[in-house]
C-alpha atoms as a PDB file:
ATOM      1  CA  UNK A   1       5.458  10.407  20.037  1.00  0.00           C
ATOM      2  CA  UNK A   2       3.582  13.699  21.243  1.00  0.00           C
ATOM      3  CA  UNK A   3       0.616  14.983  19.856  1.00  0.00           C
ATOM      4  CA  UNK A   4       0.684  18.478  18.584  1.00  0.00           C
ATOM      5  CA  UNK A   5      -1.965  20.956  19.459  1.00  0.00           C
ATOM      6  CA  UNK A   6      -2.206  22.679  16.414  1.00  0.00           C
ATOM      7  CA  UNK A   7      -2.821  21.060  12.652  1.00  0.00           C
ATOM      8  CA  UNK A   8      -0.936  24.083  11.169  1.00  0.00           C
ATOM      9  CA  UNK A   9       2.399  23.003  13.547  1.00  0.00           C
ATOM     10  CA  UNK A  10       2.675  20.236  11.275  1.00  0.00           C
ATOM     11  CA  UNK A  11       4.856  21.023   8.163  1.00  0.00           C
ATOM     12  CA  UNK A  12       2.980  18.242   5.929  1.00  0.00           C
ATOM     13  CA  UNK A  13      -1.165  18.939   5.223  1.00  0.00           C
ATOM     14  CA  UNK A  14      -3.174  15.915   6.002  1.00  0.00           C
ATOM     15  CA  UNK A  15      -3.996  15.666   1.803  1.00  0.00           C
ATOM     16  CA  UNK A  16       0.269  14.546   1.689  1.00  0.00           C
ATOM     17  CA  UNK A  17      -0.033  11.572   4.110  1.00  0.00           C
ATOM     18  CA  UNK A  18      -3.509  10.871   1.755  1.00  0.00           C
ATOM     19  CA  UNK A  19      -1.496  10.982  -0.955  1.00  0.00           C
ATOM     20  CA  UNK A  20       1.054   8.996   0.386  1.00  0.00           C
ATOM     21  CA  UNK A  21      -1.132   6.128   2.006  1.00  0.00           C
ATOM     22  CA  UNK A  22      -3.046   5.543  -0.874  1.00  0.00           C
ATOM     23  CA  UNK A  23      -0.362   5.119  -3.587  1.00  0.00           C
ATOM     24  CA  UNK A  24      -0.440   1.722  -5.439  1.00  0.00           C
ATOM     25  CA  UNK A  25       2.609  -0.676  -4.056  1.00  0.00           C
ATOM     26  CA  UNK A  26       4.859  -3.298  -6.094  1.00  0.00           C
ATOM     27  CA  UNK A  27       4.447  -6.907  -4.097  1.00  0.00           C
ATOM     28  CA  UNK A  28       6.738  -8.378  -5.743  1.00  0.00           C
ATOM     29  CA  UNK A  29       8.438  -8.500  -9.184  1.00  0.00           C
ATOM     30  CA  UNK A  30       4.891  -8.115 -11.463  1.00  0.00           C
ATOM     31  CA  UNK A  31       2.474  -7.472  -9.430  1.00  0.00           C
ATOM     32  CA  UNK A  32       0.997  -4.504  -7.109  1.00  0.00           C
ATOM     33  CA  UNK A  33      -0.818  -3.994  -4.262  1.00  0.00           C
ATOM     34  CA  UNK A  34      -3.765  -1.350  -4.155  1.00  0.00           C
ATOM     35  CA  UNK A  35      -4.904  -0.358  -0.428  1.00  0.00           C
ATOM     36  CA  UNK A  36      -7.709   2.396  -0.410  1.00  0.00           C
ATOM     37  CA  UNK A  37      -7.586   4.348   2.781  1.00  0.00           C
ATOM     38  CA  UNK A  38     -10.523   6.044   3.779  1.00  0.00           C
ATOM     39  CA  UNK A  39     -10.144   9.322   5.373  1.00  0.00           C
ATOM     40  CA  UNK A  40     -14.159  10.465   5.811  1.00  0.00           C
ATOM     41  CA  UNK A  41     -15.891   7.814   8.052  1.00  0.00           C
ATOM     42  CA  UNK A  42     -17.269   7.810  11.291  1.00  0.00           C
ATOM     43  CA  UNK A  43     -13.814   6.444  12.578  1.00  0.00           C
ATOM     44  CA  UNK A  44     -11.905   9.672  11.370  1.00  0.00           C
ATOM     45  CA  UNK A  45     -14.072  12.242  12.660  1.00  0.00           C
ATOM     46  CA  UNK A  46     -14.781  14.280  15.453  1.00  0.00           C
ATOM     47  CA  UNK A  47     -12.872  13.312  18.473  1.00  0.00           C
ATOM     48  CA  UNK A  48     -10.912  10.691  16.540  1.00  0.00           C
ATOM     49  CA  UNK A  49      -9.987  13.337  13.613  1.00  0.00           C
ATOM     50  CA  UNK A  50      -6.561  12.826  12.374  1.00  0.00           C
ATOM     51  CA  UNK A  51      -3.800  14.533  14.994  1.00  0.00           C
ATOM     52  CA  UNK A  52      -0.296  15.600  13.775  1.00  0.00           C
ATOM     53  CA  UNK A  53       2.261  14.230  16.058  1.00  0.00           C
ATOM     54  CA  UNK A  54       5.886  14.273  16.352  1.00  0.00           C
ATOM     55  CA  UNK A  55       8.245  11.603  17.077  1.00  0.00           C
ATOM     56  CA  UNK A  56      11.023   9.334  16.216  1.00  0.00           C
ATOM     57  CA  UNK A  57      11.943   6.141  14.137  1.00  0.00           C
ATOM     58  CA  UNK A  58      14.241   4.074  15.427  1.00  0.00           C
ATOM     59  CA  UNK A  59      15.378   1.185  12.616  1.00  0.00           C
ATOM     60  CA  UNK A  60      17.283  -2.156  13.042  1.00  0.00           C
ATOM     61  CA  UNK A  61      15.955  -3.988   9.874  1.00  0.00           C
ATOM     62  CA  UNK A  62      16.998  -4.248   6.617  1.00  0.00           C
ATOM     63  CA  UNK A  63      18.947  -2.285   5.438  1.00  0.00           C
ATOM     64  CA  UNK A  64      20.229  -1.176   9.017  1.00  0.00           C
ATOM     65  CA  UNK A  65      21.228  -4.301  10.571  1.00  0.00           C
ATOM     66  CA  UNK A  66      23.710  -4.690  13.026  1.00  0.00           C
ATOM     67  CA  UNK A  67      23.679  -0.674  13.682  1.00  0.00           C
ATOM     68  CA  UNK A  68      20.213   0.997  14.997  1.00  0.00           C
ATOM     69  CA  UNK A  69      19.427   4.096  12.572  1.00  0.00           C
ATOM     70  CA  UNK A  70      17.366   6.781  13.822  1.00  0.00           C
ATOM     71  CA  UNK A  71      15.243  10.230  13.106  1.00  0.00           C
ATOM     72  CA  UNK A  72      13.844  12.671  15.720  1.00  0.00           C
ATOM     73  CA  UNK A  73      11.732  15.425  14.576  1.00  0.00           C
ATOM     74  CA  UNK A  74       9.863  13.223  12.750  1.00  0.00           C
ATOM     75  CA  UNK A  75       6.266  14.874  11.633  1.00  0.00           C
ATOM     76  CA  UNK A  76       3.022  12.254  11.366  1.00  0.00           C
ATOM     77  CA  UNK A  77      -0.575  12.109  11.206  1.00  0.00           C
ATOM     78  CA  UNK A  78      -2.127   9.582  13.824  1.00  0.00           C
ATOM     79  CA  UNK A  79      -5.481   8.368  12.446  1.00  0.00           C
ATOM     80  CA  UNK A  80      -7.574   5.020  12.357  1.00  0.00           C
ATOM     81  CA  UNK A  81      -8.802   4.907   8.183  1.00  0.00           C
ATOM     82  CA  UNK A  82     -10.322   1.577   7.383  1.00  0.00           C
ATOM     83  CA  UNK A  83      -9.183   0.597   4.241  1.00  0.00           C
ATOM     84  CA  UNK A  84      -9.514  -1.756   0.900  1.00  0.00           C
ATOM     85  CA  UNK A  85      -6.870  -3.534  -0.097  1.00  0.00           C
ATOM     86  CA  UNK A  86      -6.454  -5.062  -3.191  1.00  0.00           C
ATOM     87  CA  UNK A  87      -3.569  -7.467  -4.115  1.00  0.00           C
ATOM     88  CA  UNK A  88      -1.669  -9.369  -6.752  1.00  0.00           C
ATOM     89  CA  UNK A  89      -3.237  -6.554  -9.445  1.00  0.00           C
ATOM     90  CA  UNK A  90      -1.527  -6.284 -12.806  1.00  0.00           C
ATOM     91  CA  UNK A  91       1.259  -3.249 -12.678  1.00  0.00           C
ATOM     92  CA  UNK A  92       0.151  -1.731 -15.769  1.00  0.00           C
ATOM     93  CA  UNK A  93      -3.832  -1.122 -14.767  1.00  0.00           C
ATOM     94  CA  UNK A  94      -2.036   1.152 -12.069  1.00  0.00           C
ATOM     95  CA  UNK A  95      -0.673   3.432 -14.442  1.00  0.00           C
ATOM     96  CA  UNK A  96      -1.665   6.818 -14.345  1.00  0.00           C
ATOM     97  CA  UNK A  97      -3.460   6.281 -10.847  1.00  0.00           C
ATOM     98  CA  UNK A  98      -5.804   8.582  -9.837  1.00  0.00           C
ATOM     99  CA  UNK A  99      -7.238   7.450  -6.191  1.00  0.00           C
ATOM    100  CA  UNK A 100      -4.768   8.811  -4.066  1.00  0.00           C
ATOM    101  CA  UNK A 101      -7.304  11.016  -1.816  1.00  0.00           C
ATOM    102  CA  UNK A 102      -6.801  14.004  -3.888  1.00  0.00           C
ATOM    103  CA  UNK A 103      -7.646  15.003  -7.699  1.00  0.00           C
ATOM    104  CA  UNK A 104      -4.573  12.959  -9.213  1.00  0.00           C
ATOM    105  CA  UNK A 105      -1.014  11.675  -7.498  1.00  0.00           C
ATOM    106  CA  UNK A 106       0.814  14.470  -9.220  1.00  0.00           C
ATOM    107  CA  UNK A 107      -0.671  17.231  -7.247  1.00  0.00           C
ATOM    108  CA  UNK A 108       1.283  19.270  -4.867  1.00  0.00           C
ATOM    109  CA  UNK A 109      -0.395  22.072  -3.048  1.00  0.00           C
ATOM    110  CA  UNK A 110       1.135  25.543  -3.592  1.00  0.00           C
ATOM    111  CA  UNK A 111      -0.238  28.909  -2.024  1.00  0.00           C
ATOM    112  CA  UNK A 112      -3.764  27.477  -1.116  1.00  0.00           C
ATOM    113  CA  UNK A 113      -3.901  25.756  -4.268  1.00  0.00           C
ATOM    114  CA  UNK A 114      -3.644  22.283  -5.739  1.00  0.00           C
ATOM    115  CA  UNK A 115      -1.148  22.549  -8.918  1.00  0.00           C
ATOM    116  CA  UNK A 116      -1.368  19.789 -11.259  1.00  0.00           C
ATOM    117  CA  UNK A 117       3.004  19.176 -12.002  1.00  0.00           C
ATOM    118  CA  UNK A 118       1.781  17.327 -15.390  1.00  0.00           C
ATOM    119  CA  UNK A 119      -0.220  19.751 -16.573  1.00  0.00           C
ATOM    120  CA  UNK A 120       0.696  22.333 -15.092  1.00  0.00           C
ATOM    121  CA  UNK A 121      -3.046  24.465 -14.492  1.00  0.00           C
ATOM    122  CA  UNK A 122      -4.416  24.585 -11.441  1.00  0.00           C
ATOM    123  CA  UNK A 123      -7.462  22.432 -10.389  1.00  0.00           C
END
């Protein structure tokens, strides 16, 4: 993994990997798990302010085993967030999430703006 030296070098903004981090989980066949990452505390700032980095997976797990899969050019955020995390919550309080860093978990960010695919207006 190498740090880039630029934010804009990395093809993903920072509010994707927010998204991303922070979307509800299914533990197991009912249930969900709800981790809140924070991204604005004194552990995210400053010097320790996220850092796009690229890199490479290498997997030998489920559902690679026996034969090592992996992915160069990989793009990433490195970043300590402390987090919440909730477990064994009901599936169906999840829907229509909201907390995902941004204004919704629909929201994709097109031209300098946040478009809301569901509604379709920007916010």
């Amino acid at each position: 993994m190498s740090r880039l030296k630029d934010l804009s070098l990395n093809p993903y903004p920072l509010e994707l990997f927010k998204n991303i981090t922070n979307q509800p989980t299914f533990a197991n066949a009912s249930t969900c798990d709800n981790m809140i990452r924070w991204f604005n505390t004194s552990m995210s700032v400053g010097e320790f302010a996220p850092a796009p980095v690229l890199g490479r997976i290498r997997a030998n797990a489920f559902p690679y085993e026996g034969t090592e899969k992996e992915w160069t050019a990989v793009y990433g955020v490195q970043v300590a967030t402390p987090f919440i995390e909730n477990n064994y919550l009901d599936c169906r309080t999840m829907a229509g999430y909201v907390g995902t860093g941004g204004p919704g978990d629909s929201h994709i960010l097109e031209g300098g703006n946040i478009i809301n695919q569901d509604r379709d207006t920007e916010l």
